[in-house]
C-alpha atoms as a PDB file:
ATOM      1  CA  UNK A   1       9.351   8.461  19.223  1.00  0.00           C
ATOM      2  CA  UNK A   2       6.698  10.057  16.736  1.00  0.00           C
ATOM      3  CA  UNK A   3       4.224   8.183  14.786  1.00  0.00           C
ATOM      4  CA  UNK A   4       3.071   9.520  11.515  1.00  0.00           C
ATOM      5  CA  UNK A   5      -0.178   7.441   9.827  1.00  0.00           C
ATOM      6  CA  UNK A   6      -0.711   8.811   6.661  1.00  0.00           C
ATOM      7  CA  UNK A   7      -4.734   8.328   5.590  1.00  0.00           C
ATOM      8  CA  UNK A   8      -5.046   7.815   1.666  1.00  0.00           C
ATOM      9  CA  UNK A   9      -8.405   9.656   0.158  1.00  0.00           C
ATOM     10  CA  UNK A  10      -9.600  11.008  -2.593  1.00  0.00           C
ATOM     11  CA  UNK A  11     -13.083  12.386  -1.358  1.00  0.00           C
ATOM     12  CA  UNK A  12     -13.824  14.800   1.479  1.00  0.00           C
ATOM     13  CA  UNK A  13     -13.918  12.396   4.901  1.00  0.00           C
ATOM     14  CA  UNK A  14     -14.020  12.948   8.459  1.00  0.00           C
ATOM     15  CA  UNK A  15     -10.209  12.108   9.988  1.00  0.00           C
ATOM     16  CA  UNK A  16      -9.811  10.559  13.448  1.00  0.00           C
ATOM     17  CA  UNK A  17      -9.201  12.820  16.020  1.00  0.00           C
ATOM     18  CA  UNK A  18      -6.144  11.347  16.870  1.00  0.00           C
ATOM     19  CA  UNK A  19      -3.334  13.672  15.461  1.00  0.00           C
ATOM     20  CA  UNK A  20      -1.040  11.011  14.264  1.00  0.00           C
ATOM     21  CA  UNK A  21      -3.250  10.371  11.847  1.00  0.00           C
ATOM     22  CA  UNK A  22      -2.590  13.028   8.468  1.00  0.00           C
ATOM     23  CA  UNK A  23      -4.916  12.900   5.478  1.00  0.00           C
ATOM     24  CA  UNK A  24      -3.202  12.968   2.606  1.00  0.00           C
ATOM     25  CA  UNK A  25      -4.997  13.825  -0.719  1.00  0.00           C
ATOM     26  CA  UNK A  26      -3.787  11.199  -3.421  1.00  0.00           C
ATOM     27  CA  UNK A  27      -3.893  12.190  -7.162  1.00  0.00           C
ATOM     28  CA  UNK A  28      -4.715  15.984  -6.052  1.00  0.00           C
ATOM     29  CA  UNK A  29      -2.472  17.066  -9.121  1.00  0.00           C
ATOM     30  CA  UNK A  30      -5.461  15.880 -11.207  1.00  0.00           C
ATOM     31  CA  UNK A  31      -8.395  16.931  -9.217  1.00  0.00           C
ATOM     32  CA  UNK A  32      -9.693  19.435  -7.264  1.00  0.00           C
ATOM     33  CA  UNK A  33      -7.892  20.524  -4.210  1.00  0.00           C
ATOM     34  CA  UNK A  34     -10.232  18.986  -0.851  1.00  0.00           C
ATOM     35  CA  UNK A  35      -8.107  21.091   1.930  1.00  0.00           C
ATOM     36  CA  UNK A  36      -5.515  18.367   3.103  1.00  0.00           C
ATOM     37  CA  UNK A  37      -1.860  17.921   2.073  1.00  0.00           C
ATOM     38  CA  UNK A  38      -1.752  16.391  -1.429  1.00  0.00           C
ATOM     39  CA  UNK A  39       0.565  14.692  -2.955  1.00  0.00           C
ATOM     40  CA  UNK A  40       1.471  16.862  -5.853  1.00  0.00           C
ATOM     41  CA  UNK A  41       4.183  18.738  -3.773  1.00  0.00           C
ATOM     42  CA  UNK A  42       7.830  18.037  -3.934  1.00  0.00           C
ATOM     43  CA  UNK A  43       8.974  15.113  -5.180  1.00  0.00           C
ATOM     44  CA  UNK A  44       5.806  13.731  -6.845  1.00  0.00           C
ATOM     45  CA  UNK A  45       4.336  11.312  -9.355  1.00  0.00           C
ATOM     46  CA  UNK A  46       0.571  12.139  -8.533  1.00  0.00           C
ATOM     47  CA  UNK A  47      -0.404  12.743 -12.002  1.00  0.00           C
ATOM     48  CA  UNK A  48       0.333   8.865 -12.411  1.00  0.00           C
ATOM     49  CA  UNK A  49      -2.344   8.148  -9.806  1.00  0.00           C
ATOM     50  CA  UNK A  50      -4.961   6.530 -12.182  1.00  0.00           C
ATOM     51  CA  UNK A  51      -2.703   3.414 -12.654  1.00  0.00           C
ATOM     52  CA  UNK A  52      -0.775   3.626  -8.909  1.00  0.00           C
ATOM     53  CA  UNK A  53      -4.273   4.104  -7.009  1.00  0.00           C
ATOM     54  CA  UNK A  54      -2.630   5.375  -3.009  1.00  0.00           C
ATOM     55  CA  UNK A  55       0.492   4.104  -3.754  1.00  0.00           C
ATOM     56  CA  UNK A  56       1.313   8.003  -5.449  1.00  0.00           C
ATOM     57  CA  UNK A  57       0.679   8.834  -1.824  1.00  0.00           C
ATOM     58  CA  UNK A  58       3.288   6.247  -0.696  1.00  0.00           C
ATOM     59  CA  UNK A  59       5.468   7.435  -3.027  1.00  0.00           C
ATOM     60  CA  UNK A  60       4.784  11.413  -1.713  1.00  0.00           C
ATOM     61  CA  UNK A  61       5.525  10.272   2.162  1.00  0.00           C
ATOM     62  CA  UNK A  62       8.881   8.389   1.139  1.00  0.00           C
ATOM     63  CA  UNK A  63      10.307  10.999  -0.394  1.00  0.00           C
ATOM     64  CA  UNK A  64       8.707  13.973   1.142  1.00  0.00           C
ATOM     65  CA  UNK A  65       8.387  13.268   4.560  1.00  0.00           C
ATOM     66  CA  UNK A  66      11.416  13.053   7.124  1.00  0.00           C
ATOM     67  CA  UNK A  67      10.411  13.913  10.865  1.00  0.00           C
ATOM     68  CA  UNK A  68       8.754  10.897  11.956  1.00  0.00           C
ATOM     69  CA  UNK A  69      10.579   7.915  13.016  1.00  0.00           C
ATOM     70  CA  UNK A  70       7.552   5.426  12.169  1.00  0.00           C
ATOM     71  CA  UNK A  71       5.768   6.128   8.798  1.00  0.00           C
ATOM     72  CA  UNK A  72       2.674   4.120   7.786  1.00  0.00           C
ATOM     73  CA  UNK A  73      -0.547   4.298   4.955  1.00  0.00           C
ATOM     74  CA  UNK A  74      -3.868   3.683   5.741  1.00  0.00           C
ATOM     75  CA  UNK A  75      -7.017   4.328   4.178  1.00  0.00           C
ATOM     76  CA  UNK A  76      -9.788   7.285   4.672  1.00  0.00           C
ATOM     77  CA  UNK A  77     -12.309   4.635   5.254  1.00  0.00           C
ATOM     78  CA  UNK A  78      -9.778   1.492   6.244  1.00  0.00           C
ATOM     79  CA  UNK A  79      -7.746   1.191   9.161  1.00  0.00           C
ATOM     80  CA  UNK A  80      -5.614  -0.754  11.934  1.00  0.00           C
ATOM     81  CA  UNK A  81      -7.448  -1.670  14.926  1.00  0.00           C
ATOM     82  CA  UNK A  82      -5.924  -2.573  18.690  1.00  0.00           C
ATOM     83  CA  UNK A  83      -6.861  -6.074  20.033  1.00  0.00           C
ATOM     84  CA  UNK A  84      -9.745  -3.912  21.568  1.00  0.00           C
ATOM     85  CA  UNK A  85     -11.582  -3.880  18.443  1.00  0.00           C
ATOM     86  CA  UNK A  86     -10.805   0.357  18.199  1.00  0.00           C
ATOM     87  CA  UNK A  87      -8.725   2.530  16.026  1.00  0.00           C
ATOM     88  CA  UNK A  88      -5.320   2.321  17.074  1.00  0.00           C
ATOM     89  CA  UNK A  89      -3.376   4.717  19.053  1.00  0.00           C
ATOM     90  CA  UNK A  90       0.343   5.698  19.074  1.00  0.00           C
ATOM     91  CA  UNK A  91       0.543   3.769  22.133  1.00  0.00           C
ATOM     92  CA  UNK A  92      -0.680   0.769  20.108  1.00  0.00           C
ATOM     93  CA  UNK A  93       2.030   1.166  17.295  1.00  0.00           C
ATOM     94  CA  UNK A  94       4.837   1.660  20.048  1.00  0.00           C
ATOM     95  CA  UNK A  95       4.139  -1.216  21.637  1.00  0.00           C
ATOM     96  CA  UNK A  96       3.865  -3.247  18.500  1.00  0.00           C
ATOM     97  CA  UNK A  97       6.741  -2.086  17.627  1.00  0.00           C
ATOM     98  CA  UNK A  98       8.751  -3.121  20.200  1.00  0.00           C
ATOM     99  CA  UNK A  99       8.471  -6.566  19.021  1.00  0.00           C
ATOM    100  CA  UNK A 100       8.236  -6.591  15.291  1.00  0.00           C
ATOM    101  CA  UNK A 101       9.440  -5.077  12.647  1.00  0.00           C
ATOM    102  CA  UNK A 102       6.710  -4.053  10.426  1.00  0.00           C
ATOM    103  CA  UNK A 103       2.629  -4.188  10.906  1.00  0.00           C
ATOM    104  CA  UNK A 104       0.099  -5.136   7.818  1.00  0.00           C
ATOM    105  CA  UNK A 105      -2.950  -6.337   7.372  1.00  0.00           C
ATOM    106  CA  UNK A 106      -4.193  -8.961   8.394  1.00  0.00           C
ATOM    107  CA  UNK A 107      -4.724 -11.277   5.094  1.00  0.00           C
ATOM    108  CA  UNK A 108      -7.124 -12.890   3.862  1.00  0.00           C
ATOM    109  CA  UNK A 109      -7.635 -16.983   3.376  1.00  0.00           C
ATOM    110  CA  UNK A 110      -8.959 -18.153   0.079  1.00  0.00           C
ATOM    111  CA  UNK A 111      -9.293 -21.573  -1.704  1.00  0.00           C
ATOM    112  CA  UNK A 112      -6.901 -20.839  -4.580  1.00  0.00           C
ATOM    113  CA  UNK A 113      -3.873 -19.809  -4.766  1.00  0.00           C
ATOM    114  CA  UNK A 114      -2.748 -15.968  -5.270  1.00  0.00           C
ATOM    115  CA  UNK A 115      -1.812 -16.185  -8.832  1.00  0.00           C
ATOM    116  CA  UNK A 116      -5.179 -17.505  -9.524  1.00  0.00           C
ATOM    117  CA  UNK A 117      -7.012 -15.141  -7.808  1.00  0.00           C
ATOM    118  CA  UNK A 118      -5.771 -12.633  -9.487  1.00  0.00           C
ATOM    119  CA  UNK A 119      -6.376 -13.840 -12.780  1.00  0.00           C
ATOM    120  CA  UNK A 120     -10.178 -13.714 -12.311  1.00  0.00           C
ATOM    121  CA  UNK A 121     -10.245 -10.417 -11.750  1.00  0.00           C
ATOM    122  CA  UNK A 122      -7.231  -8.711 -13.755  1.00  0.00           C
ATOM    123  CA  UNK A 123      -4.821  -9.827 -16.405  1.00  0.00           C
ATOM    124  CA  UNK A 124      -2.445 -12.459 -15.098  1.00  0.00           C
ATOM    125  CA  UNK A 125       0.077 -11.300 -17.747  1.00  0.00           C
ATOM    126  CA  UNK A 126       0.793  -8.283 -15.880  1.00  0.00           C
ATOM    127  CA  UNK A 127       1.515 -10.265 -12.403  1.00  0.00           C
ATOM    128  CA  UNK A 128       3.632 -12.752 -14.792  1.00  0.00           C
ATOM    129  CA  UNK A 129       5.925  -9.492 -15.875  1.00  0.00           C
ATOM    130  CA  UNK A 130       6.100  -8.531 -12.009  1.00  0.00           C
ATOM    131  CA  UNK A 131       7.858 -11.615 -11.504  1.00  0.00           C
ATOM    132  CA  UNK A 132       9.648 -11.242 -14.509  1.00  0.00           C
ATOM    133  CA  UNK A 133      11.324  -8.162 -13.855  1.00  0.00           C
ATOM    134  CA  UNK A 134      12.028  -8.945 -10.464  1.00  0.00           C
ATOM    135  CA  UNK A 135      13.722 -12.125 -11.822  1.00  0.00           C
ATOM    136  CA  UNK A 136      15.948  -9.854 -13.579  1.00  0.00           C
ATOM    137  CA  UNK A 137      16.538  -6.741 -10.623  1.00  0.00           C
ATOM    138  CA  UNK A 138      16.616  -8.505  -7.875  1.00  0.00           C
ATOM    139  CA  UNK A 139      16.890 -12.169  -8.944  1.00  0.00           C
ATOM    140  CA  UNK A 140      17.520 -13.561  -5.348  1.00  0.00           C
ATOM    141  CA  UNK A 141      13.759 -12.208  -4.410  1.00  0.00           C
ATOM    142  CA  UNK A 142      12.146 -14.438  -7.014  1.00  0.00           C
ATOM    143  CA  UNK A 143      11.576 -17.580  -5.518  1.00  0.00           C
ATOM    144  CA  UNK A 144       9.776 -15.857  -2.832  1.00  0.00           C
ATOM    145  CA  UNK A 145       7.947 -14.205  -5.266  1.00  0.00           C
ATOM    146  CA  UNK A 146       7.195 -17.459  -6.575  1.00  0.00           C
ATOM    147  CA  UNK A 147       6.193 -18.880  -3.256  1.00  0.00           C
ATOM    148  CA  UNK A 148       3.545 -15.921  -2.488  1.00  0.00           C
ATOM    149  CA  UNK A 149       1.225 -15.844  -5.132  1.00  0.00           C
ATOM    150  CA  UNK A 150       1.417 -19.355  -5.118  1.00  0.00           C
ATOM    151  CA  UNK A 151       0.098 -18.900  -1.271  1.00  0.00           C
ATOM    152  CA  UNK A 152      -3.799 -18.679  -0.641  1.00  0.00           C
ATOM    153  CA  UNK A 153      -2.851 -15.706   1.258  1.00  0.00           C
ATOM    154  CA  UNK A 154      -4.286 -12.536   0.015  1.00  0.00           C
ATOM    155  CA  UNK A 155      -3.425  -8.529   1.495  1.00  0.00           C
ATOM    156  CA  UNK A 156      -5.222  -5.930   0.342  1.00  0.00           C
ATOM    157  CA  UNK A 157      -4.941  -2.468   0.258  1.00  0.00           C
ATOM    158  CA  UNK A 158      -1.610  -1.870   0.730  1.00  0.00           C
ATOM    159  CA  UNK A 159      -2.149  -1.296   4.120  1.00  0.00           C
ATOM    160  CA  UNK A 160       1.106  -1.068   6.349  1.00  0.00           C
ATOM    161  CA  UNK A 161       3.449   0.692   9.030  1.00  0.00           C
ATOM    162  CA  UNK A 162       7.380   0.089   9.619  1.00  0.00           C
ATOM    163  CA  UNK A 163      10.264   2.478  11.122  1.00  0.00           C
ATOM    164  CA  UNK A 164      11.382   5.369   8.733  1.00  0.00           C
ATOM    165  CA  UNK A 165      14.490   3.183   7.335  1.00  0.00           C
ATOM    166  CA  UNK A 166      12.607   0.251   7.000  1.00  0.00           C
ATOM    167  CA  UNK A 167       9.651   2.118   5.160  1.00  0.00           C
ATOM    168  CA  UNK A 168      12.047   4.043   2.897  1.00  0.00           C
ATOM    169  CA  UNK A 169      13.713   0.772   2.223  1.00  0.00           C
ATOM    170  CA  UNK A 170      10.707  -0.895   0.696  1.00  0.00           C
ATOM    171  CA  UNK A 171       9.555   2.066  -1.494  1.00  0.00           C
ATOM    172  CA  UNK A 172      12.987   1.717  -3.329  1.00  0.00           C
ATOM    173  CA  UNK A 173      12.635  -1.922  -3.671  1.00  0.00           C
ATOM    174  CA  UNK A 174       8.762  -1.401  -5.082  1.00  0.00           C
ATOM    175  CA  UNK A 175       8.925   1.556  -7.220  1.00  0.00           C
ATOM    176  CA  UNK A 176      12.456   0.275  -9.015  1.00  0.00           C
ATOM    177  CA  UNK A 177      10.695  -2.743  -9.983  1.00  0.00           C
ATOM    178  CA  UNK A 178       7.724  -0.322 -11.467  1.00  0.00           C
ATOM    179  CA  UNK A 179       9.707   1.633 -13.477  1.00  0.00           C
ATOM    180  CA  UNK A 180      10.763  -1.291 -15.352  1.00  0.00           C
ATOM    181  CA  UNK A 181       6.798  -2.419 -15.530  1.00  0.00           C
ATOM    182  CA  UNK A 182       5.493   1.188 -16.407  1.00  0.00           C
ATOM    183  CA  UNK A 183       7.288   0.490 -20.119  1.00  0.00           C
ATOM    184  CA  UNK A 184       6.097  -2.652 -20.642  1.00  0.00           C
ATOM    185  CA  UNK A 185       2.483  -3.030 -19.301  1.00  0.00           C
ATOM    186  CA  UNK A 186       0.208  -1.636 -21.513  1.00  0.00           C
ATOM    187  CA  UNK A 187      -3.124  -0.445 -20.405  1.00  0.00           C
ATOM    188  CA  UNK A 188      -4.586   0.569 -23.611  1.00  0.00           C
ATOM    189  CA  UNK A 189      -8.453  -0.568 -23.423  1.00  0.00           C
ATOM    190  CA  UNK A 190      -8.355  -0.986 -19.625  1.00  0.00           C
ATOM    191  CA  UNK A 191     -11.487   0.659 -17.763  1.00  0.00           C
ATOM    192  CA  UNK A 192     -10.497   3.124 -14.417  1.00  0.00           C
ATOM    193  CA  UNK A 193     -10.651   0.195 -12.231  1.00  0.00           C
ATOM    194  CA  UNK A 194      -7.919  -1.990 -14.475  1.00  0.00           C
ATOM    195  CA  UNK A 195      -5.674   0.786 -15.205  1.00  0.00           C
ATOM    196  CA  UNK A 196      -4.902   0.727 -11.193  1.00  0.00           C
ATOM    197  CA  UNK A 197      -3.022  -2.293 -12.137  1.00  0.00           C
ATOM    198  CA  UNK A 198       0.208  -1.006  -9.938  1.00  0.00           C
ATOM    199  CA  UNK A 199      -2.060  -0.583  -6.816  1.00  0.00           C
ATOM    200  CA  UNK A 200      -3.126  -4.235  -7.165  1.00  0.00           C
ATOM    201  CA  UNK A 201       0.329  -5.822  -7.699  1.00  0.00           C
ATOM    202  CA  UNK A 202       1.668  -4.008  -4.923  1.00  0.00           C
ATOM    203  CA  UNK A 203      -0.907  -5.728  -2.568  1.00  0.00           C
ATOM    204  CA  UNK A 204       1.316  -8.670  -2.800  1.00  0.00           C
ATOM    205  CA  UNK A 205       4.541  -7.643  -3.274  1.00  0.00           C
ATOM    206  CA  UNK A 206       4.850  -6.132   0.630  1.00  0.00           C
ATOM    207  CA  UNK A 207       5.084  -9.790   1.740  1.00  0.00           C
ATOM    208  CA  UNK A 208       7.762 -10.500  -0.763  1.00  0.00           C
ATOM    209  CA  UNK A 209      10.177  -7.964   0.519  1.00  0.00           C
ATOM    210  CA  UNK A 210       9.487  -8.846   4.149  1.00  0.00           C
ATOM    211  CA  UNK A 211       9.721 -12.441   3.502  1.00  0.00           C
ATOM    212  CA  UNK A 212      13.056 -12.057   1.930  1.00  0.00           C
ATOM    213  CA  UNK A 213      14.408 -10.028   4.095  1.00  0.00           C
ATOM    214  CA  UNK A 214      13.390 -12.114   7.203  1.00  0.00           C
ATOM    215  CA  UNK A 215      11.344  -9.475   8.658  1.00  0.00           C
ATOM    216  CA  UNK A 216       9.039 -10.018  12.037  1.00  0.00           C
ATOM    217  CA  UNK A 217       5.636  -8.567  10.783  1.00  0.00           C
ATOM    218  CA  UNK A 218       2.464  -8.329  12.767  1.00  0.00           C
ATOM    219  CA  UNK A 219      -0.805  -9.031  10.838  1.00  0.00           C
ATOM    220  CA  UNK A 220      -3.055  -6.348  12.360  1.00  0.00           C
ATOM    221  CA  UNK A 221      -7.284  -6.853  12.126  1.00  0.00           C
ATOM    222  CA  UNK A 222      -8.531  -3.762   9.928  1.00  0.00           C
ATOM    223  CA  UNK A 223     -12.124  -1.635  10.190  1.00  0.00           C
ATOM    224  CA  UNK A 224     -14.154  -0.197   7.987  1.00  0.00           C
ATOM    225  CA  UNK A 225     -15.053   3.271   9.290  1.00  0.00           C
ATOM    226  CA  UNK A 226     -17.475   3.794   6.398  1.00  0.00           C
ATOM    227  CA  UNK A 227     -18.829   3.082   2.838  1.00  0.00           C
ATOM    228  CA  UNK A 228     -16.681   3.476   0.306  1.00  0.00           C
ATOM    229  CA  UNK A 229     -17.336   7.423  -1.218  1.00  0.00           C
ATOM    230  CA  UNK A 230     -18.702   5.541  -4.399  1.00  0.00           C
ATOM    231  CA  UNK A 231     -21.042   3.578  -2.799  1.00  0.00           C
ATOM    232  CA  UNK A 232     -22.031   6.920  -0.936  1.00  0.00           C
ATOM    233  CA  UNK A 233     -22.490   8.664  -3.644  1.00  0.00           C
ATOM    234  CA  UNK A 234     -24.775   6.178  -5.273  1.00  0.00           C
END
């Protein structure tokens, strides 16, 4: 059984040794070309990377990729680790595997619920018309919906790993429901961080569709490798 991590970045990194992990270059239509596979081939929407942040390179794999029977997006700086506290191995995702259906991060515990949360930092209207348009897709999702960002609960990074089916069956599910958003969420005045708004309302939305679907998930501890390039840069 192969085992394809894809690694999101948008700076020059150092990738793990370990082949089953494959950089992937997200929003490479718009910037210079840094030597790995970007995701401006094929089927693409990399151009729309300023407001989709890695999830153009979640996009890319689901449509692009088809010779790996486990599929999964991690970071350049943020991954899975093994209950040994070290970068997992294929090994590691096999075994998981044999007893749940998809892996994710680990979440993080907060005093207020989700909804909240996210209102501090970003404009609650736009998680609002999330549950709106589910509501009117996929209406029998929404009271899970409901019940997660009402959760203290919080993933990040959109961090996760499933079999091929399972992965492919989730991007249509997610990006459906974005199409509808893309015309009616308007970004006009946002700064580069805001306009990822469709990174950040994906963070949640994972959980919905496994909930709903009555998926076994692991929640798997995640390491920093390194500073984020920003902060590098600085």
């Amino acid at each position: 059984m192969s085992v394809s991590i894809y690694t999101m970045t948008h700076v020059p990194f150092t990738p793990p040794e370990d082949p089953i992990y494959i950089p992937l270059q997200v929003g490479r239509a718009l910037h210079d070309d840094l030597g790995y596979q970007g995701d401006d081939t094929g089927d693409t929407i990399s151009a729309l990377n300023p407001y989709y942040s890695e999830l153009t390179g979640l996009y890319w794999i689901w449509k692009n990729v088809n010779d790996a029977d486990y599929l999964g997006l991690c970071h350049y700086r943020r991954y899975f680790l093994n209950e040994n506290g070290t970068l997992m191995t294929k090994a590691d995702y096999l075994h998981i595997f044999s007893r749940y259906d998809v892996i994710l991060s680990r979440p993080q515990a907060g005093a207020y619920d989700y909804r909240t949360v996210y209102s501090r930092s970003h404009d609650v209207r736009n998680l609002d018309m999330t549950g709106e348009v589910i509501q009117e897709l996929y209406p029998e999702y929404f009271d899970t919906f409901q019940h997660v960002i009402s959760d203290t609960s919080c993933y990040i990074g959109n961090l996760f790993a499933a079999p091929k089916a399972l992965f492919h069956a989730y991007c249509k599910w997610l990006f459906s429901i974005f199409a509808v958003l893309e015309t009616r969420i308007d970004v006009t005045g946002y700064d580069d961080y805001h306009k990822r708004v469709f990174g950040f309302l994906s963070e949640q939305l994972l959980i919905v569709w496994i909930k709903y679907n009555q998926l076994s998930y692991y929640e798997a501890p995640v390491g920093l490798i390194q500073e984020k390039a920003e902060t590098i840069s600085l």
